[in-house]
Protein backbone atom coordinates (compact mmCIF):
# COMPACT_ATOMS: atom_id res chain seq x y z
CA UNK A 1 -62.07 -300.88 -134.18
CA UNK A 2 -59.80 -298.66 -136.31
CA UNK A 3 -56.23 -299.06 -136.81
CA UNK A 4 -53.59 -297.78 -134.50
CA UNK A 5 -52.33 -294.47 -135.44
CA UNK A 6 -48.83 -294.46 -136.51
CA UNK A 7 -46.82 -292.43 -134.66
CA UNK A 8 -43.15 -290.52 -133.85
CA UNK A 9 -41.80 -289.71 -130.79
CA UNK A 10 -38.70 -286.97 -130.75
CA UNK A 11 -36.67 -287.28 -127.35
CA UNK A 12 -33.33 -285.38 -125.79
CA UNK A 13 -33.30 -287.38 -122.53
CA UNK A 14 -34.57 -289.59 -119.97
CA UNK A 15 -38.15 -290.63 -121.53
CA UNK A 16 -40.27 -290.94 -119.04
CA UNK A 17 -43.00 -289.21 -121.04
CA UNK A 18 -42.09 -291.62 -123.94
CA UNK A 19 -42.20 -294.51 -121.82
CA UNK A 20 -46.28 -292.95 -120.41
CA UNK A 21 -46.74 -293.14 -124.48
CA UNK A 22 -45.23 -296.73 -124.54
CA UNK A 23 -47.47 -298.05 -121.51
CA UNK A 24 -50.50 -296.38 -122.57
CA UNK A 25 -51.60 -295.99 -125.83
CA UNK A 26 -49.01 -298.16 -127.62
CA UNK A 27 -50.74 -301.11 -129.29
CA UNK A 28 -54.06 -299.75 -128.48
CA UNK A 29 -55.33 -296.27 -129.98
CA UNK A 30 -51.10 -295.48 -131.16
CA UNK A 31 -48.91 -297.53 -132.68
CA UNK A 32 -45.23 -295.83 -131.74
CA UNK A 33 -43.53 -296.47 -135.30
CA UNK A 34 -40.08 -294.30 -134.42
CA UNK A 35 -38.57 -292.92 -131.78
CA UNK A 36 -35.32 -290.61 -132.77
CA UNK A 37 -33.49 -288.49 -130.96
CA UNK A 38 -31.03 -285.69 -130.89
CA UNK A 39 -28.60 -287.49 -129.31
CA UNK A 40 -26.89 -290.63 -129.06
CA UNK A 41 -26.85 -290.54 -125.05
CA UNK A 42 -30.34 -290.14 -124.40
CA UNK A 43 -31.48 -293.03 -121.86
CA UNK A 44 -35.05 -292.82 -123.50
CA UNK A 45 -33.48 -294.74 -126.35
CA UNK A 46 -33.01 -297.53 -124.59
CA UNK A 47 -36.95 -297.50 -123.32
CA UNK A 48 -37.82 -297.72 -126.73
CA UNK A 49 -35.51 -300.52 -127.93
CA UNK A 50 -36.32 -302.27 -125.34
CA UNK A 51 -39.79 -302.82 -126.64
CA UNK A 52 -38.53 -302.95 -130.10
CA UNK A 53 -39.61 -299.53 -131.58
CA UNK A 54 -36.96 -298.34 -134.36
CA UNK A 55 -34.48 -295.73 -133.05
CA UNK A 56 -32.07 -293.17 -134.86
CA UNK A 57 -30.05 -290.10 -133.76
CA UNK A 58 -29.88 -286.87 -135.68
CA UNK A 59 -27.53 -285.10 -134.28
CA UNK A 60 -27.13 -281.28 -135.05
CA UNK A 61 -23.20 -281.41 -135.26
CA UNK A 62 -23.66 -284.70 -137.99
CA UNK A 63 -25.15 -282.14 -140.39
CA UNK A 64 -24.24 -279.02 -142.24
CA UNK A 65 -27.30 -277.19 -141.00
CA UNK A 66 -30.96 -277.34 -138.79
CA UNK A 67 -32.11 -277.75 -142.57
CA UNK A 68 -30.52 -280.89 -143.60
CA UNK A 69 -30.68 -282.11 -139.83
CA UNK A 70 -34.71 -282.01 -140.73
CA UNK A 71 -34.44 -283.22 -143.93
CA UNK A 72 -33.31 -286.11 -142.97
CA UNK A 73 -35.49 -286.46 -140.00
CA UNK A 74 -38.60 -285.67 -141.80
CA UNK A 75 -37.44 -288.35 -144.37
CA UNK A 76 -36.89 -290.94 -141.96
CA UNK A 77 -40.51 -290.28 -140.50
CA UNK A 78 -41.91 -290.20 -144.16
CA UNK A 79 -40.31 -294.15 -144.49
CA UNK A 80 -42.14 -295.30 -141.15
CA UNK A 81 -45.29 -294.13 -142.26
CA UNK A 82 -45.53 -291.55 -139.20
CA UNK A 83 -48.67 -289.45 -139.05
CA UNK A 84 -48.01 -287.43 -135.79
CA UNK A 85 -44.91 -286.27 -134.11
CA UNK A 86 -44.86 -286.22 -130.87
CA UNK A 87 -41.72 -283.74 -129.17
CA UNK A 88 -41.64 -285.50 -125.78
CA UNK A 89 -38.25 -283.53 -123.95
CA UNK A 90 -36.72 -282.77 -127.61
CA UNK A 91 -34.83 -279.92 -127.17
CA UNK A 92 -34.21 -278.51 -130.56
CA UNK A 93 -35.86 -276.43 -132.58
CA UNK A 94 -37.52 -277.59 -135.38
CA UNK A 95 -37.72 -276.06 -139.15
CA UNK A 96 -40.59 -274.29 -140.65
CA UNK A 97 -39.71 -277.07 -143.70
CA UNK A 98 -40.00 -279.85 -141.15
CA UNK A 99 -43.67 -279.02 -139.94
CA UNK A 100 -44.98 -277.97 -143.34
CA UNK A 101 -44.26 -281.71 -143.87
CA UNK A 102 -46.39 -283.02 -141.14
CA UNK A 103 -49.03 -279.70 -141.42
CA UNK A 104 -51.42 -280.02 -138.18
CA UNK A 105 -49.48 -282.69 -136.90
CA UNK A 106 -46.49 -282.22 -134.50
CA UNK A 107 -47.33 -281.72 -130.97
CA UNK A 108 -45.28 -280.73 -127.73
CA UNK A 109 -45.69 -280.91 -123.90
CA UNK A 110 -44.73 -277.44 -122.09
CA UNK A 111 -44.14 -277.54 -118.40
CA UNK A 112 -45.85 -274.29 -118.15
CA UNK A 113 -49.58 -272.75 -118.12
CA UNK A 114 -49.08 -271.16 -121.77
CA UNK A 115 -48.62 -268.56 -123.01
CA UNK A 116 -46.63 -268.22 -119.59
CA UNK A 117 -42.72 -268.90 -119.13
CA UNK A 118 -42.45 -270.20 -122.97
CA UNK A 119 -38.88 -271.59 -124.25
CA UNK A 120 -36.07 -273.38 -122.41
CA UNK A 121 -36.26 -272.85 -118.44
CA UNK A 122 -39.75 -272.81 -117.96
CA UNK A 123 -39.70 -273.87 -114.32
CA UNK A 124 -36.99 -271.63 -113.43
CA UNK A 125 -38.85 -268.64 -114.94
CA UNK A 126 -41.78 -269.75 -113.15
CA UNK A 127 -39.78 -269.91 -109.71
CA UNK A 128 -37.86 -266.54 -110.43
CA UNK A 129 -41.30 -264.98 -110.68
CA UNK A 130 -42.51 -266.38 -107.51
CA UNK A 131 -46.00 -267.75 -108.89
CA UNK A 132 -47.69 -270.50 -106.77
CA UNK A 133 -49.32 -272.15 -109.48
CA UNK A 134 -47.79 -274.17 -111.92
CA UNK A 135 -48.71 -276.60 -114.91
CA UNK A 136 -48.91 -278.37 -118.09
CA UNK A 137 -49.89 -277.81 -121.65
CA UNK A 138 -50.04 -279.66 -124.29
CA UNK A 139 -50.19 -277.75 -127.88
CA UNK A 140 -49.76 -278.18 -131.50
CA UNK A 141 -46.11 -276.83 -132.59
CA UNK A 142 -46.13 -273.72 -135.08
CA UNK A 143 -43.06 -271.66 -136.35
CA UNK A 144 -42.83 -269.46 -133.24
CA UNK A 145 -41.58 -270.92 -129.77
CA UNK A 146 -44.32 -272.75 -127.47
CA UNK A 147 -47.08 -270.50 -129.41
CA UNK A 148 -48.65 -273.13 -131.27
CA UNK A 149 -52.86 -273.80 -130.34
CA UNK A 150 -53.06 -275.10 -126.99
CA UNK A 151 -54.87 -279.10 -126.77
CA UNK A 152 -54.90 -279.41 -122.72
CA UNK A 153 -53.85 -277.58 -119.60
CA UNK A 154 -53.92 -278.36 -116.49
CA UNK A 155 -52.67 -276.79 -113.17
CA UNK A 156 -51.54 -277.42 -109.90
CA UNK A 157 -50.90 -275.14 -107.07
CA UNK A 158 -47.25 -275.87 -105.27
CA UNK A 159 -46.90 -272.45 -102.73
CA UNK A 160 -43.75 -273.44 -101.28
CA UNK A 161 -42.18 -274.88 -103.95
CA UNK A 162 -38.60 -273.59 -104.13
CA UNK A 163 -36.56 -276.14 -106.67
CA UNK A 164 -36.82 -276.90 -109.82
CA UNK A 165 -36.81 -280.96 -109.01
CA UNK A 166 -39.86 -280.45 -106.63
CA UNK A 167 -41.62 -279.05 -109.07
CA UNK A 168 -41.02 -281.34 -111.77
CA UNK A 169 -41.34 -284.20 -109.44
CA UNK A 170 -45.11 -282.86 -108.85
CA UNK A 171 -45.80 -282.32 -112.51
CA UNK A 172 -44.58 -285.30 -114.53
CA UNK A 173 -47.76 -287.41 -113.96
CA UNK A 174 -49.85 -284.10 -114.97
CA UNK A 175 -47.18 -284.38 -118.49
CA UNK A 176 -47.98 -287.92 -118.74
CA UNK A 177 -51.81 -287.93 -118.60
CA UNK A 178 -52.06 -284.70 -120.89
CA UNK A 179 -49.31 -286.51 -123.10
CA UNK A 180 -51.26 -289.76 -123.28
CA UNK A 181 -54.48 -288.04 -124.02
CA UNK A 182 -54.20 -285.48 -126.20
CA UNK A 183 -52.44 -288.67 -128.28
CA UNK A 184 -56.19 -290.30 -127.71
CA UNK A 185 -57.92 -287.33 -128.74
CA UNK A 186 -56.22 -286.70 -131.90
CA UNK A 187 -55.98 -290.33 -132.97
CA UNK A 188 -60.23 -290.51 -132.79
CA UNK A 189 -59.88 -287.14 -134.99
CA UNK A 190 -61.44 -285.56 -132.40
CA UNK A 191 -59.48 -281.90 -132.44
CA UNK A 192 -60.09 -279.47 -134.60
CA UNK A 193 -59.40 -275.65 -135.12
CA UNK A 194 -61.36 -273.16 -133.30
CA UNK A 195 -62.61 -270.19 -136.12
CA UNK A 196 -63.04 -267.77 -134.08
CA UNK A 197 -59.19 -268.26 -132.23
CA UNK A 198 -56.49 -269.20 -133.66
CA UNK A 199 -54.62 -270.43 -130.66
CA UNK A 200 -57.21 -272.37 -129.39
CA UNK A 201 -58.43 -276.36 -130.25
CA UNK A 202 -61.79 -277.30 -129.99
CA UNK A 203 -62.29 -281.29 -128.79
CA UNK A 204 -65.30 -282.81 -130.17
CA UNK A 205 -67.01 -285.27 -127.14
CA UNK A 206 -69.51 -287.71 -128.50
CA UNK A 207 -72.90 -287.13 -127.92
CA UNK A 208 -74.05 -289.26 -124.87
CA UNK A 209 -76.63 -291.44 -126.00
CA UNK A 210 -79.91 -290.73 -123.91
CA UNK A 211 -81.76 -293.34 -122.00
CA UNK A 212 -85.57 -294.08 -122.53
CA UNK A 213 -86.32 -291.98 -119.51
């Protein structure tokens, strides 16, 4: 069996799709080597310290810019020997110097069917339109904002949804599987680019072994 894959979670709040990360795949296929955040009053801090994973807070307003913010981030990640960052709820942008650090290797979860309702408010924009069928993606983070090749989607028709909570209520276990699995997939190197499209990851599925027949 191969070695955990060390890994970075980035949080803004309450963690409950760092603590899907902590009761799935930590120890096993992941091994969850830091956990920062961009602030000090996130309560998914205290998920991860309470099963002992290193925490720190970079907080914009501590630094003179989103630059040296990253800087130090990205260093911090560089001492843990973290090989993918997970952005599980962190709400900040991050630098075009930050992911040429970890090239291929930051991913996000999007309460939205990408390339639909991207950026902050995606389940208001969703609501405001009036759509009936929501979802999740999961997708490796590029420069622009939630347009990075999309890993897993799924979808889930709510027709008389009307608040925001409702909907999230219905879609945080779709976050956590995709979450949790995509963090599988890429930790048995199983995604790869699609060459014909850009925005679009191919996942390799062994070859079933074939009976005698």
């Amino acid at each position: 069996m191969s070695e955990p894959l060390p890994i970075a979670v980035l949080v803004s709040g309450t963690g409950t799709n760092l603590q899907a990360l902590l009761d799935t795949v930590h120890g096993r296929e992941a091994e969850i080597v830091a956990v920062a955040s961009s602030t000090a009053e996130a309560p998914a801090l205290a998920r991860a310290e309470s099963r002992g994973v290193p925490c720190a807070v970079f907080a914009r307003a501590h630094y003179p810019d989103r630059e040296a913010r990253d800087r130090a981030l990205g260093e911090w990640l560089d001492e843990r020997a973290a090989r993918l960052v997970v952005l599980a709820g962190y709400m900040e942008l991050l630098t075009p110097q930050f992911l040429a650090r970890f090239p291929g290797a930051v991913i996000n979860v999007h309460p939205s069917l990408l390339p639909a309702f991207p950026g902050l408010g995606a389940i208001e924009q969703a609501l405001a339109y009036g759509v009936k069928v929501f979802g999740v993606t999961v997708h490796f983070v590029d420069e622009g904002v939630d347009s990075g090749p999309v890993i897993l989607q799924r979808a889930l028709e709510l027709p008389h949804a009307r608040e925001r909570e409702e909907v999230l209520r219905a879609l945080r276990p779709l976050e956590h599987g995709l979450l949790t699995e995509a963090v599988r997939l890429y930790a048995r190197g199983a995604l790869r680019a699609d060459p014909a499209n850009p925005r679009r990851t191919i996942i390799d599925v062994p070859a079933q072994r074939g009976g005698d027949g």
